[in-house]
N, C-alpha and C. Protein backbone atom coordinates (compact mmCIF):
# COMPACT_ATOMS: atom_id res chain seq x y z
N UNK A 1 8.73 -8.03 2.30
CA UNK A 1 8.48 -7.74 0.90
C UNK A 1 8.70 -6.25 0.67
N UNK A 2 9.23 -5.80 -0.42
CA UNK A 2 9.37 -4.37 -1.25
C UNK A 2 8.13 -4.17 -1.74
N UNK A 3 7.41 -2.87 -0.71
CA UNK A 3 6.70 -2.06 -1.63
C UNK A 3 6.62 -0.61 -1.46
N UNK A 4 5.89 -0.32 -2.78
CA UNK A 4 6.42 1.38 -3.50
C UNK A 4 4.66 1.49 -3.47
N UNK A 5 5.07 3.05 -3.25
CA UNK A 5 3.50 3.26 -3.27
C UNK A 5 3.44 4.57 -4.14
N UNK A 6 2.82 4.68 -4.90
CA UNK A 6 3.13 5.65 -6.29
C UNK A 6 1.74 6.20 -6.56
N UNK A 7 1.59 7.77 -6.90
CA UNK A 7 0.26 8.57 -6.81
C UNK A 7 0.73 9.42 -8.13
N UNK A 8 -0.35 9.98 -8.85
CA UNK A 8 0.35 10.72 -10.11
C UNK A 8 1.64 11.63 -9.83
N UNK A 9 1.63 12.07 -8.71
CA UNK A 9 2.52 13.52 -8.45
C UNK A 9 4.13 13.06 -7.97
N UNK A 10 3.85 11.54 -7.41
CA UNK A 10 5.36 10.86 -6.77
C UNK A 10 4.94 9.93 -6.12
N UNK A 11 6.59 9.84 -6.06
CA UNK A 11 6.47 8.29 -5.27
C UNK A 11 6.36 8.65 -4.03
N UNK A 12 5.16 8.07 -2.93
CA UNK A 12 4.97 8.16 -1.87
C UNK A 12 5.49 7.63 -0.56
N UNK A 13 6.33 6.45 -1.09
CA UNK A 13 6.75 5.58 0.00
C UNK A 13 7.58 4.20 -1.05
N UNK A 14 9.04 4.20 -0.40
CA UNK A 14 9.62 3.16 -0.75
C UNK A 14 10.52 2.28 0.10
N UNK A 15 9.88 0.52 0.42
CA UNK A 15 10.97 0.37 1.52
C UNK A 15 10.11 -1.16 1.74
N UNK A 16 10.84 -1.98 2.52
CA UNK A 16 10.70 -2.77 3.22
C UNK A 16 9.06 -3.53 4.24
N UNK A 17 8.05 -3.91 3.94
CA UNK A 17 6.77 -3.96 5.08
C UNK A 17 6.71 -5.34 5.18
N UNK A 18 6.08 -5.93 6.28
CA UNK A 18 5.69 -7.05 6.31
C UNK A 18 4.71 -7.36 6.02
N UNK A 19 3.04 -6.33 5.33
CA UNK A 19 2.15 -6.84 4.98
C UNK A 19 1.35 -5.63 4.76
N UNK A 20 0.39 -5.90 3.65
CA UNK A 20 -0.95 -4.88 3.37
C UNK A 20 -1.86 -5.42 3.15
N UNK A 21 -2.53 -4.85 4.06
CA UNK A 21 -4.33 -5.39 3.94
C UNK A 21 -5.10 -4.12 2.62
N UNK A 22 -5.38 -4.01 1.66
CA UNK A 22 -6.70 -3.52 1.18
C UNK A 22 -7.89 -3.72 0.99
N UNK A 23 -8.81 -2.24 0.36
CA UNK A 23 -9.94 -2.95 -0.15
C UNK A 23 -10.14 -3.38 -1.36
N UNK A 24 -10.21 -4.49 -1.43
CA UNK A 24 -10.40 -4.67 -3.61
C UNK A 24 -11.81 -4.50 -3.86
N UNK A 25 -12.37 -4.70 -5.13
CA UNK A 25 -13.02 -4.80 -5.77
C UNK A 25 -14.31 -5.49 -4.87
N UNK A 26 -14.08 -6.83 -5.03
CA UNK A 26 -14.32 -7.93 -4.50
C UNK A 26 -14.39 -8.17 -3.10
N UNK A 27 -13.68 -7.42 -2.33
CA UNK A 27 -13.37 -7.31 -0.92
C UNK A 27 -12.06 -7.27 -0.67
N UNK A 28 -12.23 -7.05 0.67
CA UNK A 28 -10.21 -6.83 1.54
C UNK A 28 -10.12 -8.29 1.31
N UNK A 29 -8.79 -7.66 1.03
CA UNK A 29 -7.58 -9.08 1.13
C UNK A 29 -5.99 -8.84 1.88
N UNK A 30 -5.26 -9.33 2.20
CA UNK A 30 -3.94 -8.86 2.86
C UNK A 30 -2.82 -9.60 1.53
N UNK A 31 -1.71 -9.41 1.95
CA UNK A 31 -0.74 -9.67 0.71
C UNK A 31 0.40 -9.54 1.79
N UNK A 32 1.01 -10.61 1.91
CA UNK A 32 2.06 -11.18 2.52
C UNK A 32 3.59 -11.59 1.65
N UNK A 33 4.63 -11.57 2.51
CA UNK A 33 5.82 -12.02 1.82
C UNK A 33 5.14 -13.16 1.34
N UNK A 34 6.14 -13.48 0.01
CA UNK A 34 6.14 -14.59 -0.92
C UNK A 34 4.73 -15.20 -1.35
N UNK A 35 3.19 -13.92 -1.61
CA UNK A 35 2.57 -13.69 -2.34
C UNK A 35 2.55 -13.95 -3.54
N UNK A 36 1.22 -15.26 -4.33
CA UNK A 36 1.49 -15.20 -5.59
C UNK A 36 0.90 -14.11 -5.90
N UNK A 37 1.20 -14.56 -7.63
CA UNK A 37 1.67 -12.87 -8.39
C UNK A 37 -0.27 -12.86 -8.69
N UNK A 38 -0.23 -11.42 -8.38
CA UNK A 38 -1.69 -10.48 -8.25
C UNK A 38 -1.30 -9.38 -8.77
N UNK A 39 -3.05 -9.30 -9.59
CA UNK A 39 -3.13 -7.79 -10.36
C UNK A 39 -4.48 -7.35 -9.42
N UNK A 40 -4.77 -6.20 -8.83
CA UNK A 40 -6.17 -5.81 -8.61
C UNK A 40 -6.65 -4.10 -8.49
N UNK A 41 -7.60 -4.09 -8.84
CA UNK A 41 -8.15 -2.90 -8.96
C UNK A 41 -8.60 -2.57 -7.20
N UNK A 42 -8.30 -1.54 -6.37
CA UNK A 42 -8.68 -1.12 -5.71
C UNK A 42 -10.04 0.03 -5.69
N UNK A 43 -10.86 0.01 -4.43
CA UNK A 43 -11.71 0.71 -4.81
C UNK A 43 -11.71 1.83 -2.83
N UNK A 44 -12.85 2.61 -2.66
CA UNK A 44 -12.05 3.60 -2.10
C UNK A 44 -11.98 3.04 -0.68
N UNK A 45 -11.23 3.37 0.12
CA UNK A 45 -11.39 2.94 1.31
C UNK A 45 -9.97 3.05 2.69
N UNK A 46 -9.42 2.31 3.09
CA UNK A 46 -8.18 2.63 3.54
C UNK A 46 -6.77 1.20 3.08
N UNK A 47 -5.78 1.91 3.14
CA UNK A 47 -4.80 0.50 2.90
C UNK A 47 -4.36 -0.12 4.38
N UNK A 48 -3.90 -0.59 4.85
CA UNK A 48 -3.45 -1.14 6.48
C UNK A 48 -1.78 -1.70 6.01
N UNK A 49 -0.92 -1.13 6.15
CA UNK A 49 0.45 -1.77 5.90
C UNK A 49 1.37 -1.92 7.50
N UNK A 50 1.65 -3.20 7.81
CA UNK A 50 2.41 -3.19 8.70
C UNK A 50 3.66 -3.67 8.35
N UNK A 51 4.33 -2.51 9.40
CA UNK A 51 6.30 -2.56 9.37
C UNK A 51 6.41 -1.82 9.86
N UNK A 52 7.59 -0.87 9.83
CA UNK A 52 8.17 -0.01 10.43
C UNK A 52 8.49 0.67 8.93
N UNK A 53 7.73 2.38 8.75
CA UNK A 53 7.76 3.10 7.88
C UNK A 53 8.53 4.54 8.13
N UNK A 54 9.66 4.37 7.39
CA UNK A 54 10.24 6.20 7.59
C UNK A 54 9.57 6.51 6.21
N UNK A 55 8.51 7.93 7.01
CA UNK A 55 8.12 8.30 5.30
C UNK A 55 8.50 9.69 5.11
N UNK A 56 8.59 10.09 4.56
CA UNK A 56 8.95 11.50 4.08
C UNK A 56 8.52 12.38 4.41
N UNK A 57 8.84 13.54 5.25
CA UNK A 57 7.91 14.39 5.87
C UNK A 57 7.02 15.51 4.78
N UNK A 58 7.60 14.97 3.57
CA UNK A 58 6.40 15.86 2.65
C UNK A 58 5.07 15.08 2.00
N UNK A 59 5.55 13.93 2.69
CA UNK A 59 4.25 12.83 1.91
C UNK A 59 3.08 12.92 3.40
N UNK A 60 4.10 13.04 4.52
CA UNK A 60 3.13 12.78 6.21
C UNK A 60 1.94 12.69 5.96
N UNK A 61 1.35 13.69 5.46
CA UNK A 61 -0.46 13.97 5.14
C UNK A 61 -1.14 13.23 4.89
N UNK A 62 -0.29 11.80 3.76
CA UNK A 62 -1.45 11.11 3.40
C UNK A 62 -1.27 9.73 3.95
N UNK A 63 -0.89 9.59 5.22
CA UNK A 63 -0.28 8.60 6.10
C UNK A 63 -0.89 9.13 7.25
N UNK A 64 -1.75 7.83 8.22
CA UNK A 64 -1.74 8.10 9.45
C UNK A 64 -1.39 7.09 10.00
N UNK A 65 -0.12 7.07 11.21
CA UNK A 65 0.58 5.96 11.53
C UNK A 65 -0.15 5.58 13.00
N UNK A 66 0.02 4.46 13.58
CA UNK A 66 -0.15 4.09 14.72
C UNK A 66 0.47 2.39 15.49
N UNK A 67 1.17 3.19 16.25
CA UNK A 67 2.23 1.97 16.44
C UNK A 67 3.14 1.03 15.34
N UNK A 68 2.50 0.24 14.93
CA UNK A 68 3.80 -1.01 13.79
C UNK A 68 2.62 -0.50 12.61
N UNK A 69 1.21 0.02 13.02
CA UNK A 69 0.41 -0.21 11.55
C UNK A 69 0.15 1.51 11.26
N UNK A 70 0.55 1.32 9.61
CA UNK A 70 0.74 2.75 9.17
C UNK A 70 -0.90 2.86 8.11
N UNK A 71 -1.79 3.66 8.03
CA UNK A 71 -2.91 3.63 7.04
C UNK A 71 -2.58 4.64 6.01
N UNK A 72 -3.56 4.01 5.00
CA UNK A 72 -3.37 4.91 3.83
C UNK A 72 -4.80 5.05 3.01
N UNK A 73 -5.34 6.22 2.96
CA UNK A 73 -6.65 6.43 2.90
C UNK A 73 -6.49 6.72 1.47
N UNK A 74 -7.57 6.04 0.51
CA UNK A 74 -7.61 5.46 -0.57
C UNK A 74 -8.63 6.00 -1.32
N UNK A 75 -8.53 7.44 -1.76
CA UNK A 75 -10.15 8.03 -1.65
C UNK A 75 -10.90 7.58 -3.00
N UNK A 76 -9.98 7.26 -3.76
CA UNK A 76 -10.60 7.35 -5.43
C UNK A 76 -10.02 6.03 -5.88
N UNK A 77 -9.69 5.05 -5.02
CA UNK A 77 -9.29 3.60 -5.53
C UNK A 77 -7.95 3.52 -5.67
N UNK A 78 -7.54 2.32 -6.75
CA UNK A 78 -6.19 2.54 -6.71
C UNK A 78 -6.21 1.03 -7.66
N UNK A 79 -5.19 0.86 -7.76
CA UNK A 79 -4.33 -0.63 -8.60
C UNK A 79 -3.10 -1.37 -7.62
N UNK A 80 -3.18 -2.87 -7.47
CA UNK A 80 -2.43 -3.33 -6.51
C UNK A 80 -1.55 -4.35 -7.67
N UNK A 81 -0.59 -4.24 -7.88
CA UNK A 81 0.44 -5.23 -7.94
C UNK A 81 1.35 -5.64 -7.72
N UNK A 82 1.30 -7.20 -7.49
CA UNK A 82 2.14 -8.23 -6.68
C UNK A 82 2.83 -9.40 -7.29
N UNK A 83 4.30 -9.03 -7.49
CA UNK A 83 5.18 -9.79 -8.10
C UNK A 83 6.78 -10.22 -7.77
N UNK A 84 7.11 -11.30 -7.37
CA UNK A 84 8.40 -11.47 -7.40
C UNK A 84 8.94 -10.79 -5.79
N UNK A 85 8.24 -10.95 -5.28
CA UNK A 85 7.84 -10.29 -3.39
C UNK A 85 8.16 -8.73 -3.73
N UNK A 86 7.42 -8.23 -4.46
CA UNK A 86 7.52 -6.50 -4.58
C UNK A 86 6.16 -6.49 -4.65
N UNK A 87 5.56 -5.14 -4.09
CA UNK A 87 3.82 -4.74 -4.03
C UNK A 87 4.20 -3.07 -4.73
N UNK A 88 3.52 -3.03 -5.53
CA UNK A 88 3.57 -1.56 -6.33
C UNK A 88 1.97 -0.83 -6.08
N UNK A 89 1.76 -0.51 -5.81
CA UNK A 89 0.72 -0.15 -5.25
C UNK A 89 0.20 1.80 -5.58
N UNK A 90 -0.35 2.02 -6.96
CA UNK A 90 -0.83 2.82 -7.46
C UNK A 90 -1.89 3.54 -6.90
N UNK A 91 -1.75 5.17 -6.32
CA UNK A 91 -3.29 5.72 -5.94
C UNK A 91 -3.32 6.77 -6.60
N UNK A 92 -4.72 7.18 -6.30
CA UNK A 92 -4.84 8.23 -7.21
C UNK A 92 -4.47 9.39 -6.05
C-alpha cells in the first residue's frame, strides 16, 4: 500500500509499506494492503510502519528505524486516512 506521511512543515515520507500499526482514539489498530476505507483521529503515542523506508536525511529525526520496522513518534496525535490502498497519515 501507498503511504504519505504529511506534518504542517512537509511531506515527511512518500513510498511503498506493507503495514502501520497506530494509536487511535479507541486503541491501536494496524492497516494492511487492501484496507477498508478508514477515517481516524490519532492520539499521542508511536506509529509502527513496516517495509523498507528510504527517508530523507532531513526528515531522519523524526524516524527511528530498526531492521524492516521504522517508528514514528506521534507527540500531539495525528489523523489516519485509508482509501483506495493509499494511507495519508497527518501529524502534527
Amino acid at each position: 500500500m501507498y503511504l504519505e506521511i504529511v506534518s504542517p512543515e512537509a511531506t515527511l515520507f512518500q513510498g511503498e509499506v506493507e503495514a502501520i500499526s497506530v494509536p487511535g482514539v479507541q486503541g491501536s489498530f494496524q492497516v494492511l494492503n487492501h484496507h477498508a476505507a478508514i477515517v481516524s483521529t490519532l492520539v499521542k503515542g508511536e506509529a509502527k510502519i513496516q517495509g523498507e523506508m528510504e527517508i530523507a536525511e532531513a526528515f531522519q529525526s523524526h524516524f527511528n528505524q530498526k531492521g524492516n520496522e521504522t517508528f514514528l513518534m506521534l507527540s500531539n496525535g495525528g489523523t489516519l486516512e485509508m482509501s483506495d490502498n493509499k494511507v495519508i497519515l497527518l501529524v502534527d
